[in-house]
PDB file of N, CA and C in Angstrom:
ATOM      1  N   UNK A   1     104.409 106.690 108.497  1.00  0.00           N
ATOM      2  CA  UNK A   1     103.038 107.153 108.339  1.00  0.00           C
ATOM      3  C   UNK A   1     102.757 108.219 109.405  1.00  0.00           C
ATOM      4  N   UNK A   2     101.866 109.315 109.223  1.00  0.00           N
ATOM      5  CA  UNK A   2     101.567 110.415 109.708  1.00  0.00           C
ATOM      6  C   UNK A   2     100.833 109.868 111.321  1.00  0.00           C
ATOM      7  N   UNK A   3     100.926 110.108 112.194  1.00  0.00           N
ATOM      8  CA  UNK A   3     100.063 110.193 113.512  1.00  0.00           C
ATOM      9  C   UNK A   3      98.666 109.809 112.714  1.00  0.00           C
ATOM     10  N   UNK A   4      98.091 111.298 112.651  1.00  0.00           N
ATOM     11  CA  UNK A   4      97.017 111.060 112.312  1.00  0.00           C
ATOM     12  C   UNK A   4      96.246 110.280 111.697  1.00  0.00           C
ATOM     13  N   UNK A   5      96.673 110.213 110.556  1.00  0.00           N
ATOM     14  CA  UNK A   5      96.638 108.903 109.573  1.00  0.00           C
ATOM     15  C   UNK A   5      96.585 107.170 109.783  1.00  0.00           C
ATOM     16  N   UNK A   6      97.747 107.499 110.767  1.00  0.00           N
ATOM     17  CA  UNK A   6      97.719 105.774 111.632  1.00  0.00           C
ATOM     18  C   UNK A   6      96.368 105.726 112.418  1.00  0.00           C
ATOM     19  N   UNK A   7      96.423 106.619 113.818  1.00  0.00           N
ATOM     20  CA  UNK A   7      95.043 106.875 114.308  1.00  0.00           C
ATOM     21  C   UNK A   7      93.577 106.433 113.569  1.00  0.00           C
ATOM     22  N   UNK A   8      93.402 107.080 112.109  1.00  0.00           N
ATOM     23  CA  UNK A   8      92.784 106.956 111.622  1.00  0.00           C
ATOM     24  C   UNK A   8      92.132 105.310 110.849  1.00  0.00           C
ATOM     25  N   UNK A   9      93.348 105.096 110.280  1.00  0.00           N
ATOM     26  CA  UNK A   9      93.672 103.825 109.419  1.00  0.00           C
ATOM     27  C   UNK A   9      93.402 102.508 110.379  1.00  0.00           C
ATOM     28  N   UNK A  10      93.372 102.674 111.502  1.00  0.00           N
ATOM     29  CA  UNK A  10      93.602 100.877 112.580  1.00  0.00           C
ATOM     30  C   UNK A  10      92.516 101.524 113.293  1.00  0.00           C
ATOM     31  N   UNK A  11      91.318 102.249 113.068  1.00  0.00           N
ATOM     32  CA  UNK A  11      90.255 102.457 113.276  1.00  0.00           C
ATOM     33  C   UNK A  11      90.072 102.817 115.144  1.00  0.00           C
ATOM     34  N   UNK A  12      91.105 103.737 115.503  1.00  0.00           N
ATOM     35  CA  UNK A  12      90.968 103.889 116.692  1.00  0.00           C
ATOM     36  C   UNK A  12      89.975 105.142 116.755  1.00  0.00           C
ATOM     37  N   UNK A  13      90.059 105.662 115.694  1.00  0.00           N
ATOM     38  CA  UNK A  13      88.809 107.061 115.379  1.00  0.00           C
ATOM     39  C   UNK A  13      88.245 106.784 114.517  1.00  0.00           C
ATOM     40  N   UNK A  14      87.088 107.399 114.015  1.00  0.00           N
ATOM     41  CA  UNK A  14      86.297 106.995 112.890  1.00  0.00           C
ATOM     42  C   UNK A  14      87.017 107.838 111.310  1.00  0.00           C
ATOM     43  N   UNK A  15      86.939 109.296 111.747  1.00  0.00           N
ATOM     44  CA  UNK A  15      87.948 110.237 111.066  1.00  0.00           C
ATOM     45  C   UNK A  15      88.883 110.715 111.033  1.00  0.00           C
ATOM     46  N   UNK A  16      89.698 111.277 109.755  1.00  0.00           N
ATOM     47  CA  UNK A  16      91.148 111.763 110.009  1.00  0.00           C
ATOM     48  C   UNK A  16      91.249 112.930 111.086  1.00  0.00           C
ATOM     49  N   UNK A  17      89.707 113.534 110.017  1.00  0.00           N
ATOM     50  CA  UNK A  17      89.407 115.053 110.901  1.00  0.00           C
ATOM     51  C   UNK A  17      89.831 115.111 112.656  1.00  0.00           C
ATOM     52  N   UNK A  18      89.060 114.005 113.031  1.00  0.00           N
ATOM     53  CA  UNK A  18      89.049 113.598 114.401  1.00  0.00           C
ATOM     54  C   UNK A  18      90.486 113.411 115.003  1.00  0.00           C
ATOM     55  N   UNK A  19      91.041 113.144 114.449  1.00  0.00           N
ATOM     56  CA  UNK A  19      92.412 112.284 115.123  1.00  0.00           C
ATOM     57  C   UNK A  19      93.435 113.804 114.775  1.00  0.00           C
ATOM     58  N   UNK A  20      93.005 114.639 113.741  1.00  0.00           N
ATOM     59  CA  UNK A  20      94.069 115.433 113.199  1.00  0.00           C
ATOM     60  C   UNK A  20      93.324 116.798 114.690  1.00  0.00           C
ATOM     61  N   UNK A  21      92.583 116.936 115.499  1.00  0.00           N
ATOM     62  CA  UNK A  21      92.081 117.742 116.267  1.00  0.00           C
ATOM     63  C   UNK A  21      92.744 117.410 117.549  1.00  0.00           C
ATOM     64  N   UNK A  22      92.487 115.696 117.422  1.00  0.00           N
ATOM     65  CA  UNK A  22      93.028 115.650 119.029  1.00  0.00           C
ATOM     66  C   UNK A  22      94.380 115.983 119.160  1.00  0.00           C
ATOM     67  N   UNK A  23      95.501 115.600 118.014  1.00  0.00           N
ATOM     68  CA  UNK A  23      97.350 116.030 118.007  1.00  0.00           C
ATOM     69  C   UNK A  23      97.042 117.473 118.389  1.00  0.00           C
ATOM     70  N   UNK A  24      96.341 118.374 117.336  1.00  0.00           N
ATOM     71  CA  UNK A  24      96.067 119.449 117.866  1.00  0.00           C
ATOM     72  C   UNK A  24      95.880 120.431 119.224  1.00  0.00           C
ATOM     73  N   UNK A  25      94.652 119.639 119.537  1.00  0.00           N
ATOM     74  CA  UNK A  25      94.461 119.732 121.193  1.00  0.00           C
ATOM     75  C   UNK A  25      95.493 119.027 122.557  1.00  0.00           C
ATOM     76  N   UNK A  26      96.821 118.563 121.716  1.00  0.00           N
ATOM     77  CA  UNK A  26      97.639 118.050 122.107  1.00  0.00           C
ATOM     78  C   UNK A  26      97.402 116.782 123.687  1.00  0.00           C
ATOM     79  N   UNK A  27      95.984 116.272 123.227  1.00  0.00           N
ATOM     80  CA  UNK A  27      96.235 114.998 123.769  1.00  0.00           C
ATOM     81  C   UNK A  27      96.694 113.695 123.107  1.00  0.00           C
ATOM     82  N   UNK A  28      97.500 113.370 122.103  1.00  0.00           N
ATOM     83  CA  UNK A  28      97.985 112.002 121.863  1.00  0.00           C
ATOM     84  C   UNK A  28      99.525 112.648 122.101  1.00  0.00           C
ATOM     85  N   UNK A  29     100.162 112.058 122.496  1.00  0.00           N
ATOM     86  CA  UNK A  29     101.205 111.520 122.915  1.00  0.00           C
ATOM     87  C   UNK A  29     101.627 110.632 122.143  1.00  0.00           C
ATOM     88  N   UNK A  30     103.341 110.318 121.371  1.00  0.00           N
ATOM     89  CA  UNK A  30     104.151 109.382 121.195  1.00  0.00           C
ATOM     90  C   UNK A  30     105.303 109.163 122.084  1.00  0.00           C
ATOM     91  N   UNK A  31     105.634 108.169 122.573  1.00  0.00           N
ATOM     92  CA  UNK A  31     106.240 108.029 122.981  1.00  0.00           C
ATOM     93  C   UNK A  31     106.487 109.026 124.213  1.00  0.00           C
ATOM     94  N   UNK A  32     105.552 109.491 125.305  1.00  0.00           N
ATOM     95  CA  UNK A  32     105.664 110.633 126.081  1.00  0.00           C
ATOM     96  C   UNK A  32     105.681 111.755 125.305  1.00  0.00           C
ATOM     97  N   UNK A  33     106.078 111.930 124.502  1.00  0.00           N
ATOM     98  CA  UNK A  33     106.120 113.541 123.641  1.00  0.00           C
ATOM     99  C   UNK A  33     104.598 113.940 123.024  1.00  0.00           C
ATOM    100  N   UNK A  34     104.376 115.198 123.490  1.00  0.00           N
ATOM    101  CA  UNK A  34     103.102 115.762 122.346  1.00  0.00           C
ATOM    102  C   UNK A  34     103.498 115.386 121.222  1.00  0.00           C
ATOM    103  N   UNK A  35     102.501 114.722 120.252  1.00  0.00           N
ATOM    104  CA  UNK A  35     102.565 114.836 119.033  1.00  0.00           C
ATOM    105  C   UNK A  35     101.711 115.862 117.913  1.00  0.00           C
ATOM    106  N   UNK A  36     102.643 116.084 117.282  1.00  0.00           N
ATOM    107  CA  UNK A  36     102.041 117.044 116.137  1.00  0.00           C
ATOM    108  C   UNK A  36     101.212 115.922 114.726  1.00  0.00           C
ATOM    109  N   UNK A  37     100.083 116.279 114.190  1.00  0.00           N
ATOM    110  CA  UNK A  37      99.469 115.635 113.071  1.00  0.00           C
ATOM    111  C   UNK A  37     100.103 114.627 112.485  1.00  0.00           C
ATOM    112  N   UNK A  38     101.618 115.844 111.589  1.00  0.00           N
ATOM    113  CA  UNK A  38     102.285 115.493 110.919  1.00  0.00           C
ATOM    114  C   UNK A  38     103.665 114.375 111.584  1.00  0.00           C
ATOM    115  N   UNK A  39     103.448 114.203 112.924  1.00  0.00           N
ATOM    116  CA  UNK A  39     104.720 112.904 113.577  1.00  0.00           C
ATOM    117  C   UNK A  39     104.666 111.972 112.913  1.00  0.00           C
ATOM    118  N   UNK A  40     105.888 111.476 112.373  1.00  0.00           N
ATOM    119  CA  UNK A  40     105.686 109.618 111.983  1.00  0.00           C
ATOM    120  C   UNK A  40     105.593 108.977 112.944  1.00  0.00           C
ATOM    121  N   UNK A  41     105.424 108.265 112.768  1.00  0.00           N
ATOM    122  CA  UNK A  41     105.333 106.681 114.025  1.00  0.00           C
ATOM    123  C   UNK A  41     105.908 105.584 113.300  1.00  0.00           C
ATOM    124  N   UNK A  42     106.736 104.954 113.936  1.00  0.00           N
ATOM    125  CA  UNK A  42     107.626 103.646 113.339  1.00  0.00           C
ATOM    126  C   UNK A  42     107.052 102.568 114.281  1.00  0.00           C
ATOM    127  N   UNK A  43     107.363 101.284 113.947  1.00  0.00           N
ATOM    128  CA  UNK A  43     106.808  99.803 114.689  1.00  0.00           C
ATOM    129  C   UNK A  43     107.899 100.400 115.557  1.00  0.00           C
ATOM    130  N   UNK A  44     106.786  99.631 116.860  1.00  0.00           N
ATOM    131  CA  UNK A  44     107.427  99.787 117.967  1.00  0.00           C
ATOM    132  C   UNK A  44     107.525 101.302 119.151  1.00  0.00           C
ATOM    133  N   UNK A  45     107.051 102.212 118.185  1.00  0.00           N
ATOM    134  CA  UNK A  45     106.357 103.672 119.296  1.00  0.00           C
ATOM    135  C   UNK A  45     105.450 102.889 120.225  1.00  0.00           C
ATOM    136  N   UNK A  46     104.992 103.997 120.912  1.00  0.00           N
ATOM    137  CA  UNK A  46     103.827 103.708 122.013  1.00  0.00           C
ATOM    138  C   UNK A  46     103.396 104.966 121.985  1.00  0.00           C
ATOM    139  N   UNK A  47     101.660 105.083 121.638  1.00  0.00           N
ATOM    140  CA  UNK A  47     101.096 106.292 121.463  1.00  0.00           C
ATOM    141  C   UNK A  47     100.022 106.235 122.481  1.00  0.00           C
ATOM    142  N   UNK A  48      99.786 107.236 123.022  1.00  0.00           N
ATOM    143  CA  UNK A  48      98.619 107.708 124.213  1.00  0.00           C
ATOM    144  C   UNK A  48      97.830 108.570 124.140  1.00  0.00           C
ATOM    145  N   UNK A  49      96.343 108.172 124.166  1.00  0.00           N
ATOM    146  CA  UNK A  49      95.529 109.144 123.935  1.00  0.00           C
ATOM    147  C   UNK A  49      95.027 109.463 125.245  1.00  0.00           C
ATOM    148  N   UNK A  50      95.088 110.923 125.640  1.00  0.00           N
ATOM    149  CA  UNK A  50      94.576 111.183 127.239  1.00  0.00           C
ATOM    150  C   UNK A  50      93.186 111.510 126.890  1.00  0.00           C
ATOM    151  N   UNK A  51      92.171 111.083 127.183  1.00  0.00           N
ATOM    152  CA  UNK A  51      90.281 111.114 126.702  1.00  0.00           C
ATOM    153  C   UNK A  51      90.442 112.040 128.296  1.00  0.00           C
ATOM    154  N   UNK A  52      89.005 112.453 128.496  1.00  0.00           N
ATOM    155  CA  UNK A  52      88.968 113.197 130.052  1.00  0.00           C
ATOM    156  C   UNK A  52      88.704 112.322 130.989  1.00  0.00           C
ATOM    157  N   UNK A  53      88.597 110.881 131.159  1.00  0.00           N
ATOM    158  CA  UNK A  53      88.126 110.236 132.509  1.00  0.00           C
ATOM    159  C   UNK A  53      89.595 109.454 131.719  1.00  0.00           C
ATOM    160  N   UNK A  54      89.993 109.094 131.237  1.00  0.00           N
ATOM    161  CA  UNK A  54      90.926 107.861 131.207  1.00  0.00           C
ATOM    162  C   UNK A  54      91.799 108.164 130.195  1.00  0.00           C
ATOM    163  N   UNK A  55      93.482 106.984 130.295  1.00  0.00           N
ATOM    164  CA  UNK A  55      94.664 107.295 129.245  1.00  0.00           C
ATOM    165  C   UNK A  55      94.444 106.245 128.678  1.00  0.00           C
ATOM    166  N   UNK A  56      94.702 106.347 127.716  1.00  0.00           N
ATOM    167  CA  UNK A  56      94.527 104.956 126.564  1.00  0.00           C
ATOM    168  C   UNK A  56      96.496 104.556 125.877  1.00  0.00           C
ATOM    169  N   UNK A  57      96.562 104.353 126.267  1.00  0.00           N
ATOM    170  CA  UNK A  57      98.484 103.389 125.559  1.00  0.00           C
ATOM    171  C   UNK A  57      98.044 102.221 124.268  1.00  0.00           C
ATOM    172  N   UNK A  58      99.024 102.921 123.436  1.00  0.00           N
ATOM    173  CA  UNK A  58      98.586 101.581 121.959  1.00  0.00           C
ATOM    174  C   UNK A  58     100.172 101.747 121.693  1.00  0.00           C
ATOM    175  N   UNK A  59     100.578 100.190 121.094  1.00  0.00           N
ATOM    176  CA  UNK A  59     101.919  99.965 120.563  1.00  0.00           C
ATOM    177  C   UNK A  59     101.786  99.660 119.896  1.00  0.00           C
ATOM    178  N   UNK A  60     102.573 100.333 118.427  1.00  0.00           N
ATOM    179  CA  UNK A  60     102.483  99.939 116.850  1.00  0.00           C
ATOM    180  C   UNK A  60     103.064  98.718 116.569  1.00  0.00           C
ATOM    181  N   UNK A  61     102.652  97.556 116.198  1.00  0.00           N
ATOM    182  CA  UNK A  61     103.216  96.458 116.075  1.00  0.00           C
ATOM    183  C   UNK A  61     103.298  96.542 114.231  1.00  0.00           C
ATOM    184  N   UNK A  62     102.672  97.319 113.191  1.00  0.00           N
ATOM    185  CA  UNK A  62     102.614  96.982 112.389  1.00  0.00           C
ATOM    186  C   UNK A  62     102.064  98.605 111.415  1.00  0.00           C
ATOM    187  N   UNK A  63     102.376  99.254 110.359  1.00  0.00           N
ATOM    188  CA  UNK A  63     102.295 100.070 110.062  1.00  0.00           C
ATOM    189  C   UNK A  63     101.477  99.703 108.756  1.00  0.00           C
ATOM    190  N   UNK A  64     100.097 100.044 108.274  1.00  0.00           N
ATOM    191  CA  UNK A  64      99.036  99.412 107.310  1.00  0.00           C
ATOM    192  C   UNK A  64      99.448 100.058 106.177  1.00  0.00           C
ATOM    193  N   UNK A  65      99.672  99.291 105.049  1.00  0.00           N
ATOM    194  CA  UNK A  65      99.737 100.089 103.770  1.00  0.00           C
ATOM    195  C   UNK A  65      98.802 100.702 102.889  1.00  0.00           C
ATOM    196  N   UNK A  66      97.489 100.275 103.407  1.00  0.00           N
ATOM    197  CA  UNK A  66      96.174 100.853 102.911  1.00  0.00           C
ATOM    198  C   UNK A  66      95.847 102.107 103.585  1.00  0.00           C
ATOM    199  N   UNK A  67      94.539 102.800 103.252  1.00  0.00           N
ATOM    200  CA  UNK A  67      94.316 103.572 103.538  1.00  0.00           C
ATOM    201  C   UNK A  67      93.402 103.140 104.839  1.00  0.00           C
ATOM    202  N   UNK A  68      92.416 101.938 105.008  1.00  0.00           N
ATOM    203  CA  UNK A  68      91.716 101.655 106.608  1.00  0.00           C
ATOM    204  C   UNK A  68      91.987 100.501 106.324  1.00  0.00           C
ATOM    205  N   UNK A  69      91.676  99.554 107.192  1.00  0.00           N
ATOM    206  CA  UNK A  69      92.230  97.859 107.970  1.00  0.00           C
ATOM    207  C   UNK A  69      90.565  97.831 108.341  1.00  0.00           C
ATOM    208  N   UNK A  70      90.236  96.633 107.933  1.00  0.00           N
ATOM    209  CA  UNK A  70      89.118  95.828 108.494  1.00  0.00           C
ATOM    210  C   UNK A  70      89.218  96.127 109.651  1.00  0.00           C
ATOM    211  N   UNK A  71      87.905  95.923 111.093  1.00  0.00           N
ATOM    212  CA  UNK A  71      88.044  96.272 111.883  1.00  0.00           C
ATOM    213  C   UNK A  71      88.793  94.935 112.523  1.00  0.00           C
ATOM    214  N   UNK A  72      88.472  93.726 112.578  1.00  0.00           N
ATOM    215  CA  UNK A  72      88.689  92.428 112.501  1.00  0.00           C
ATOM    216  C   UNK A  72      90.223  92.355 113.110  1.00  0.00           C
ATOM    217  N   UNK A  73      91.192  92.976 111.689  1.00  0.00           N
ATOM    218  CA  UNK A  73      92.611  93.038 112.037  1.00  0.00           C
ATOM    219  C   UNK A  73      93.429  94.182 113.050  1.00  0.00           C
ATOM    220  N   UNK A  74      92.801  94.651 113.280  1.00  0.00           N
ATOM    221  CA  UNK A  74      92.899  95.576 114.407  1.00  0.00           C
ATOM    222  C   UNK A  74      94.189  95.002 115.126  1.00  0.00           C
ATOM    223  N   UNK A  75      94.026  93.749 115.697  1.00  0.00           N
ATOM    224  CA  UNK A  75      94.638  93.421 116.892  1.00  0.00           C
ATOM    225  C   UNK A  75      96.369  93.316 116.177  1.00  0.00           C
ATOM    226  N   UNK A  76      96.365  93.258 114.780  1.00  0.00           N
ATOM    227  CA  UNK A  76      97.996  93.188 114.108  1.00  0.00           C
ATOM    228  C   UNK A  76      98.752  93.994 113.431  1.00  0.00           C
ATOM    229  N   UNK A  77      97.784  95.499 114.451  1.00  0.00           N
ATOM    230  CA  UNK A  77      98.397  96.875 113.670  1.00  0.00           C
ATOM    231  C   UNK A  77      98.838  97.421 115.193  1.00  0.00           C
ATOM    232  N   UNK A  78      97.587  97.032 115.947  1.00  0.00           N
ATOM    233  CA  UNK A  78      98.275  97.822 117.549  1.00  0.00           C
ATOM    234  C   UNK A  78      97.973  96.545 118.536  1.00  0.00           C
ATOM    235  N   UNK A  79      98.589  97.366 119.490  1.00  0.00           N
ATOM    236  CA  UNK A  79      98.116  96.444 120.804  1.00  0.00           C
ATOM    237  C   UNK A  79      97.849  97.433 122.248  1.00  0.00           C
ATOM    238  N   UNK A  80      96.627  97.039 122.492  1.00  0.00           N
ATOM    239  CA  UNK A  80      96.285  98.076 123.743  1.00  0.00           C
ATOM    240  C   UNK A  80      97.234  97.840 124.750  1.00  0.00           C
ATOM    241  N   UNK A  81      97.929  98.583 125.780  1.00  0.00           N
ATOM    242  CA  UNK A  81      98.406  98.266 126.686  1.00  0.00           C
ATOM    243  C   UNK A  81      97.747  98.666 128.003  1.00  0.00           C
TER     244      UNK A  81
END
């Protein structure tokens, strides 16, 4: 599944739009690497969003086959680190 898309889908942003700006503005990070929109992410990456006061670390435990996840299940798609 696309960066963005994951971002989007386990409700760490509200929009794709949103999540497809920040790869852009090249603050998320996989795995240490800039990521581009279009990066996959497999179980088991570690993605980082650098915000301006703070870094945020999430590990894909689980890749959603829908298009969004209840907010509820959140906790069995990522895990904050």
């Amino acid at each position: 599944m696309r960066v963005d898309k994951f971002i989007n889908s386990v409700n760490i942003t509200k929009r794709r739009t949103i999540a497809e700006d920040m790869c852009k503005s090249k603050v998320v990070f996989v795995n240490q690497k800039v990521a581009k929109p279009a990066k996959e992410v497999k179980v088991g990456d570690i993605i980082e969003i650098k915000y301006l006061e703070k870094s945020v670390k999430y590990e894909v435990l689980q890749i959603p086959t829908t298009k969004s996840i209840p907010k509820s299940k959140k906790a069995e798609y990522v895990k904050e680190l």
